[in-house]
C-alpha atoms as a PDB file:
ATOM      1  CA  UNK A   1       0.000   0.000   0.000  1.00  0.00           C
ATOM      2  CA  UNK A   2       1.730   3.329  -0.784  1.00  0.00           C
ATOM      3  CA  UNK A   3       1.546   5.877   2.027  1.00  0.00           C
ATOM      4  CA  UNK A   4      -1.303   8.196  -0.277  1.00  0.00           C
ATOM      5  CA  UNK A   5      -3.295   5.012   0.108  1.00  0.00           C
ATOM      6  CA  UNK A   6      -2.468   4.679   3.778  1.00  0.00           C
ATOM      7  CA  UNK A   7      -3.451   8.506   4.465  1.00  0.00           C
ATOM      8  CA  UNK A   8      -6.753   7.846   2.643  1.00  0.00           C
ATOM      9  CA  UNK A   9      -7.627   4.919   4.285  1.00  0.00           C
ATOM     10  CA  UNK A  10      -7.139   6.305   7.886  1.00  0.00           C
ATOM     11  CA  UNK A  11      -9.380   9.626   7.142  1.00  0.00           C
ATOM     12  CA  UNK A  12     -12.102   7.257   5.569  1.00  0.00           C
ATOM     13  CA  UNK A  13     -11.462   5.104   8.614  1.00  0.00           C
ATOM     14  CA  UNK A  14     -12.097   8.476  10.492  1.00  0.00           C
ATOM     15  CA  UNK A  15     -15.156   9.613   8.486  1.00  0.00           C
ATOM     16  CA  UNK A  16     -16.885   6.438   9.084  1.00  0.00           C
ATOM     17  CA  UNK A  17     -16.084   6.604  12.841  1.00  0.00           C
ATOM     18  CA  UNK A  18     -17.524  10.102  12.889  1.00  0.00           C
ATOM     19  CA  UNK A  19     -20.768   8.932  11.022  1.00  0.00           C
ATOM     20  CA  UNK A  20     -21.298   6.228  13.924  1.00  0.00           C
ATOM     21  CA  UNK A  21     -20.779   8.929  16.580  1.00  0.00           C
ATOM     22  CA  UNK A  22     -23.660  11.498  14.789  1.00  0.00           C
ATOM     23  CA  UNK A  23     -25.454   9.013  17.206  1.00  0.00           C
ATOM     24  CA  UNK A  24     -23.801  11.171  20.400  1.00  0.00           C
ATOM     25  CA  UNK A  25     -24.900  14.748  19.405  1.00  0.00           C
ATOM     26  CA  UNK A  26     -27.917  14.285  22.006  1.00  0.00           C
ATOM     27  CA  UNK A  27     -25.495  13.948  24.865  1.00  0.00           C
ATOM     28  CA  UNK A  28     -23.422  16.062  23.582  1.00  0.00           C
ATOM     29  CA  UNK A  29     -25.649  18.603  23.582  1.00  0.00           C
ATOM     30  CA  UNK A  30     -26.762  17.219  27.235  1.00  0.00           C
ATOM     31  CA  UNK A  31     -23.099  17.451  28.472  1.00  0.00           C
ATOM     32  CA  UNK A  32     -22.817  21.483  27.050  1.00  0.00           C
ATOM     33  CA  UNK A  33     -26.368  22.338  28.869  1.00  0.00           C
ATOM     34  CA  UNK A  34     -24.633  20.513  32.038  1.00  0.00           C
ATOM     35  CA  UNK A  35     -21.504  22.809  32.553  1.00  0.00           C
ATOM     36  CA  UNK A  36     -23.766  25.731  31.474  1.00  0.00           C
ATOM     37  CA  UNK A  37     -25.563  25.224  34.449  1.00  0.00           C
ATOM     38  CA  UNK A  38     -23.108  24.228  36.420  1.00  0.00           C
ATOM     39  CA  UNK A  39     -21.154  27.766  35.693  1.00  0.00           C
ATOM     40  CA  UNK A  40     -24.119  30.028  35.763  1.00  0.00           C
ATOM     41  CA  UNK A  41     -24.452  28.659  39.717  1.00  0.00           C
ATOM     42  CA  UNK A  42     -20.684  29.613  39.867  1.00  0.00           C
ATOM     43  CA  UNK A  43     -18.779  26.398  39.452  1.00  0.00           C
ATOM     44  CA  UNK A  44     -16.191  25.154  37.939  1.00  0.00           C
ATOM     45  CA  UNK A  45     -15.235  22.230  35.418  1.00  0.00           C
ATOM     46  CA  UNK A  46     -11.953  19.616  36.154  1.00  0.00           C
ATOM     47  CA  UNK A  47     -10.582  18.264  33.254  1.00  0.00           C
ATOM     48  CA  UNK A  48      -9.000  14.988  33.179  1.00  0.00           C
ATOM     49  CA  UNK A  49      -7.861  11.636  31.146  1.00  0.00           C
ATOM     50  CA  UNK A  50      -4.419  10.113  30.403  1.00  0.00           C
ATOM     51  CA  UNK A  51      -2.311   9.922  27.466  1.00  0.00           C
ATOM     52  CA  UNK A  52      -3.480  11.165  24.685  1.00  0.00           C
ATOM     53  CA  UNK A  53      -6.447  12.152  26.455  1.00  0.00           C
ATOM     54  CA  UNK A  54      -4.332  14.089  29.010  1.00  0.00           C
ATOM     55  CA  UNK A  55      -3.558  16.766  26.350  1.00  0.00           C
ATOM     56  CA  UNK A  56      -7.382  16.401  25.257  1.00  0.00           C
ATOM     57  CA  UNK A  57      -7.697  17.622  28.672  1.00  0.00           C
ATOM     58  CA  UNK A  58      -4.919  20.723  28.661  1.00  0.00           C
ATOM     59  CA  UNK A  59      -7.094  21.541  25.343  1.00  0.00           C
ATOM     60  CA  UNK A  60     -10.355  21.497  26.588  1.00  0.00           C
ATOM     61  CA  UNK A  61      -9.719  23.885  29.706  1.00  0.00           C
ATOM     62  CA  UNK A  62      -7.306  26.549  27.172  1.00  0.00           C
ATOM     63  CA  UNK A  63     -10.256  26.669  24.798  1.00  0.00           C
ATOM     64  CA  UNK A  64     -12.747  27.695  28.138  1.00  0.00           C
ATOM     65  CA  UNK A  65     -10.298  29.491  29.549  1.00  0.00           C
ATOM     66  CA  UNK A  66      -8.985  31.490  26.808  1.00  0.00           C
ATOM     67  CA  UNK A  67     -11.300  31.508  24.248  1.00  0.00           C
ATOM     68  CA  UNK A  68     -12.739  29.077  21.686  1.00  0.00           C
ATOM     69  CA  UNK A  69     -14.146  31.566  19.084  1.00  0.00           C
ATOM     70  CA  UNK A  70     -15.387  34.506  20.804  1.00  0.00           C
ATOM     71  CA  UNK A  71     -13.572  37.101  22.435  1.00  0.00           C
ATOM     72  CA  UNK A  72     -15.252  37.115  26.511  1.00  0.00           C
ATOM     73  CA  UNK A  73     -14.792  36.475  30.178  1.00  0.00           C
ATOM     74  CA  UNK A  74     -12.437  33.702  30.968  1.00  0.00           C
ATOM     75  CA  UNK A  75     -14.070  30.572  32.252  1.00  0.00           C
ATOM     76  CA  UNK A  76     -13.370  28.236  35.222  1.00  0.00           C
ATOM     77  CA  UNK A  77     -11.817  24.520  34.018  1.00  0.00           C
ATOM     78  CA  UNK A  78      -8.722  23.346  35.690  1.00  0.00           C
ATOM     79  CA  UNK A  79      -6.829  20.303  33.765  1.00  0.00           C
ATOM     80  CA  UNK A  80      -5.817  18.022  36.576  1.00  0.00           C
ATOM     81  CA  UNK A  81      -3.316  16.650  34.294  1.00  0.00           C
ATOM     82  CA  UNK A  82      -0.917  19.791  34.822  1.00  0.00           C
ATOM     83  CA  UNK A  83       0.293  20.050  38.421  1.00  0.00           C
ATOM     84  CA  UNK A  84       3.515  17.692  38.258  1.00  0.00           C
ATOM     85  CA  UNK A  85       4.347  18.088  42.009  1.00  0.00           C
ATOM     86  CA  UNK A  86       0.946  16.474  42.492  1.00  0.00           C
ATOM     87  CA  UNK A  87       0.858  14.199  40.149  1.00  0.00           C
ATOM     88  CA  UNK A  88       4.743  12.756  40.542  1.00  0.00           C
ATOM     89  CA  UNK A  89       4.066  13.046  44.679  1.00  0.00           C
ATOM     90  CA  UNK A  90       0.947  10.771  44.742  1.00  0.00           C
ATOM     91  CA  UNK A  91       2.501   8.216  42.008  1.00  0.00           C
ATOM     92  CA  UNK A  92       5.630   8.153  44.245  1.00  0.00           C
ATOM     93  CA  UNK A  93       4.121   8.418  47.904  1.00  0.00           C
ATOM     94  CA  UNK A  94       1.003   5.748  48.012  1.00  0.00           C
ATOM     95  CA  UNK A  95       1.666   2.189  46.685  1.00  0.00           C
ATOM     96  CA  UNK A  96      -1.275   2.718  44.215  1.00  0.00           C
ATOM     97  CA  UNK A  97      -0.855   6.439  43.459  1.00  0.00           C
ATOM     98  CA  UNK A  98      -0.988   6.403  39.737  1.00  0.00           C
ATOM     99  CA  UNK A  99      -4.868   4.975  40.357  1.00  0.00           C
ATOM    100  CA  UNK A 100      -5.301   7.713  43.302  1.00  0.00           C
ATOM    101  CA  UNK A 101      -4.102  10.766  41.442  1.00  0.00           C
ATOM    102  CA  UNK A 102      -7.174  12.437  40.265  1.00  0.00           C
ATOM    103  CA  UNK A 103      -9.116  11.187  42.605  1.00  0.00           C
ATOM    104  CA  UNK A 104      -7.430  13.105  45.608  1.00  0.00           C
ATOM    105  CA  UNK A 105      -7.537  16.252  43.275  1.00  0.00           C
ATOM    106  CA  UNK A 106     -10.827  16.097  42.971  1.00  0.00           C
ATOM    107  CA  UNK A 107     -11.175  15.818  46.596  1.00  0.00           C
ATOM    108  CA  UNK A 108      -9.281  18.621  47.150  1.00  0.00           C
ATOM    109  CA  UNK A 109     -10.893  21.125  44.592  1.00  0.00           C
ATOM    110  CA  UNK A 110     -14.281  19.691  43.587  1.00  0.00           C
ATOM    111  CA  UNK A 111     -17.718  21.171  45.436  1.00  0.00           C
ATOM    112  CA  UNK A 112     -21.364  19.861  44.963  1.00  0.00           C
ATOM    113  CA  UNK A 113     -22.557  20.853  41.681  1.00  0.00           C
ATOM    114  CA  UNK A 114     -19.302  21.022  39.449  1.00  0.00           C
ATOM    115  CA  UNK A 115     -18.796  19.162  36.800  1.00  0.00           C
ATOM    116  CA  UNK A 116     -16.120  16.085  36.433  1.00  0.00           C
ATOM    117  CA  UNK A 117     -15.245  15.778  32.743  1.00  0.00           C
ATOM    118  CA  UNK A 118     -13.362  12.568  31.994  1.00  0.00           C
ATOM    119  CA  UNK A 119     -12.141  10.869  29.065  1.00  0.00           C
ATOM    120  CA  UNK A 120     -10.766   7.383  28.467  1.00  0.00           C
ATOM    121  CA  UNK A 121     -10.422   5.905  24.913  1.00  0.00           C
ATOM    122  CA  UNK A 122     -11.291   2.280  27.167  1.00  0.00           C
ATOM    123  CA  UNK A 123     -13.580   3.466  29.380  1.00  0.00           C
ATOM    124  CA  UNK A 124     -11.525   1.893  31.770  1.00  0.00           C
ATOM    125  CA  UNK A 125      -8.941   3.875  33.459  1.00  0.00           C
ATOM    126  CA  UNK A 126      -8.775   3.465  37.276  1.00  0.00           C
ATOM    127  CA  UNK A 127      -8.012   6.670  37.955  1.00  0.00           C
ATOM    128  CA  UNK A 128     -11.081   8.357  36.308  1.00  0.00           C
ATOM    129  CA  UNK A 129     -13.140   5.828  37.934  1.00  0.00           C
ATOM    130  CA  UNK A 130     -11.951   6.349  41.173  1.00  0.00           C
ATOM    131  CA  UNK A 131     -12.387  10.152  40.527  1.00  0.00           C
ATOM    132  CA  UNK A 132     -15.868   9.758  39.452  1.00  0.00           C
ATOM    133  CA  UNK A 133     -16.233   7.702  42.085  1.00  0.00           C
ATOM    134  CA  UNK A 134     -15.371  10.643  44.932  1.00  0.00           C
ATOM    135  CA  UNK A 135     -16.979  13.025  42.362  1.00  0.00           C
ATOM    136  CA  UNK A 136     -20.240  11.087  43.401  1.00  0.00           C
ATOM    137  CA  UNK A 137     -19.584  11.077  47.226  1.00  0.00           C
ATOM    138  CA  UNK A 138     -19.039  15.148  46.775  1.00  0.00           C
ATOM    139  CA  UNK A 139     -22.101  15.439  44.903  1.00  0.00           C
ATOM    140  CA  UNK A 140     -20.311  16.317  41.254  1.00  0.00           C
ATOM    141  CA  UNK A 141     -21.944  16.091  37.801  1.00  0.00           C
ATOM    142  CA  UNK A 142     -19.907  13.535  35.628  1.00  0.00           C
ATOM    143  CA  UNK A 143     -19.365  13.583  32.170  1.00  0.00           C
ATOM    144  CA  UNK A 144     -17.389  10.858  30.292  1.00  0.00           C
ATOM    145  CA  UNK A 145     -15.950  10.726  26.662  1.00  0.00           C
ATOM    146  CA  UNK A 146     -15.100   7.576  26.130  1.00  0.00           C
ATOM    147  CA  UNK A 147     -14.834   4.629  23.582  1.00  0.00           C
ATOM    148  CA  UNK A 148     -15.189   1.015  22.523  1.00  0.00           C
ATOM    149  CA  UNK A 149     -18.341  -0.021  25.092  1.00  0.00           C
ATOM    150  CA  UNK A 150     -18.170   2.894  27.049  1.00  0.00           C
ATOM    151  CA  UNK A 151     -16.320   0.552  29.855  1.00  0.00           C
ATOM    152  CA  UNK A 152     -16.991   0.907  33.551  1.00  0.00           C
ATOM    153  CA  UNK A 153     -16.561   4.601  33.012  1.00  0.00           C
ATOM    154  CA  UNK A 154     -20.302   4.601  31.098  1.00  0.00           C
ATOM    155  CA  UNK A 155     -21.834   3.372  34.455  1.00  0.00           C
ATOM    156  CA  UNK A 156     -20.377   5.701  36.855  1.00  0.00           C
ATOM    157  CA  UNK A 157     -21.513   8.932  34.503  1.00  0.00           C
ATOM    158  CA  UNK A 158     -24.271  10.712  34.933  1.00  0.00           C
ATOM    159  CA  UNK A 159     -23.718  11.599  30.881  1.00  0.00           C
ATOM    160  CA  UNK A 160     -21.502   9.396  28.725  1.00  0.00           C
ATOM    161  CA  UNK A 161     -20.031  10.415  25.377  1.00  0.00           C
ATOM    162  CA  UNK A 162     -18.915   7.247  23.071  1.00  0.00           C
ATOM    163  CA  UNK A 163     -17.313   6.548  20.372  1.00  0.00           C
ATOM    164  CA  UNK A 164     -17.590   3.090  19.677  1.00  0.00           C
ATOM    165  CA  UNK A 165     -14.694   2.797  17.855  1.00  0.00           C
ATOM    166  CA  UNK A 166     -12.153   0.346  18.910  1.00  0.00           C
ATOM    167  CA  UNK A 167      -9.428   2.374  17.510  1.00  0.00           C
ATOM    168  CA  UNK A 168      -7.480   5.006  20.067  1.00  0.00           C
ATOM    169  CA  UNK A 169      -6.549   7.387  17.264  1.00  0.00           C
ATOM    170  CA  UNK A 170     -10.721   7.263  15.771  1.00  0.00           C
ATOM    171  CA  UNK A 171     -11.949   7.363  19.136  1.00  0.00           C
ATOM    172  CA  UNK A 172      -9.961  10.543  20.349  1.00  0.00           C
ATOM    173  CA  UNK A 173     -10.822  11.960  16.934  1.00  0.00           C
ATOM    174  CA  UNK A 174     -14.284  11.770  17.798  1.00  0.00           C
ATOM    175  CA  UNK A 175     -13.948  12.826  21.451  1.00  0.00           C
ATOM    176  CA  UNK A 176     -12.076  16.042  19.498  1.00  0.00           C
ATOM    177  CA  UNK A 177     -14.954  16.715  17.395  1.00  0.00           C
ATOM    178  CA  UNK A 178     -17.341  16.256  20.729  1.00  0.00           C
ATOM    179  CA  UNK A 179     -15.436  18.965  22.831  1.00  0.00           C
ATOM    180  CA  UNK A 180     -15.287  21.245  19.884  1.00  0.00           C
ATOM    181  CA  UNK A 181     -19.120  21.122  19.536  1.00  0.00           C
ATOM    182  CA  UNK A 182     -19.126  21.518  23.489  1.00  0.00           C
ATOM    183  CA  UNK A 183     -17.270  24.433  23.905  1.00  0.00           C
ATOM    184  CA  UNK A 184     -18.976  26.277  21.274  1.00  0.00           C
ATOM    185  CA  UNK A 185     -22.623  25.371  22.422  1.00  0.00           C
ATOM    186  CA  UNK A 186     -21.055  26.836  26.188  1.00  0.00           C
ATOM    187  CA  UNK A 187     -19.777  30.074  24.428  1.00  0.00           C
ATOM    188  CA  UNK A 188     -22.811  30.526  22.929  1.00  0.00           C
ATOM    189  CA  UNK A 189     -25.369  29.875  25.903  1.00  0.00           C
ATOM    190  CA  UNK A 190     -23.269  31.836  28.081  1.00  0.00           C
ATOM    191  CA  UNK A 191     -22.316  34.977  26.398  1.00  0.00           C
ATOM    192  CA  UNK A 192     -25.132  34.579  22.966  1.00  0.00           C
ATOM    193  CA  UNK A 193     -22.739  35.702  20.691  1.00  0.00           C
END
């Protein structure tokens, strides 16, 4: 296969993946009216995932706090994936730290009535489920992107986001094109621009 042949095949590979997830754009549209709310009663949004899905993260919370499209009043989303004192302290000090590090983070910053957005290409990651998890016990609203079956994640959110894909790179593509859609549908409600 020459590599034009390989390039075409992975964005029809993408296109088809997106056509599966049109199926989504209810709770995507659920997940945007959820951290609406949750800011107009003065919340805040935590960001989280790993890997790939940790920059997702970083992403989501520059285009809220910066801007996305429209020039207005910063918004409040921390990415939990940034603080590397925290994150290298609780991986080295606690036997199962890796699993515990956004879960004590959310502990720490998380009130009743913000909103835990996760995202996990398995819908398995132990340290979003533990975070949802204490999200729960605090009283947050969850919101998962995730892929393949949705996982454990799925049954832990309050809304769930998946791409069934089975493919990292086509699911994050798809969780890409969901916190686009988000963040403009937030922009929009907030400031109707």
């Amino acid at each position: 296969m020459s590599n034009t042949d390989l390039i075409k095949k992975r964005i029809q590979e993408s296109i088809d993946a997106k056509k599966v997830f049109l199926a989504e754009a209810e709770n995507i549209g659920k997940a945007a009216e959820a951290i609406v709310e949750c800011f107009k009663a003065s919340g805040k949004v935590l960001v989280f995932g790993n890997g790939g899905s940790a920059a997702d993260s970083q992403h989501i919370s520059g285009e809220l706090v910066a801007k996305f499209m429209i020039e207005r009043k910063a918004l409040p989303v921390i990415a939990l994936t940034t603080d590397t004192s925290i994150l290298t302290a609780l991986s080295n000090d606690y036997p199962d730290g890796f699993a515990r590090i956004f879960e004590r983070q959310v502990e720490a910053l998380a009130k009743p009535g913000d909103v835990l957005l996760g995202l996990s290409t398995s819908g398995n990651s132990e340290n979003i489920i533990r975070a949802f998890n204490k999200g729960k016990e605090i009283g947050t609203i969850n919101i998962s992107l995730t892929g393949r079956d949705g996982g454990k994640i799925k049954l832990i959110s309050d809304i769930n986001i998946n791409s069934s894909s089975k493919d990292t790179p086509r699911i994050q593509e798809c969780h890409i094109v969901a916190y686009h859609a988000i963040c403009e549908l937030v922009e929009k409600e907030m400031f109707k621009k």
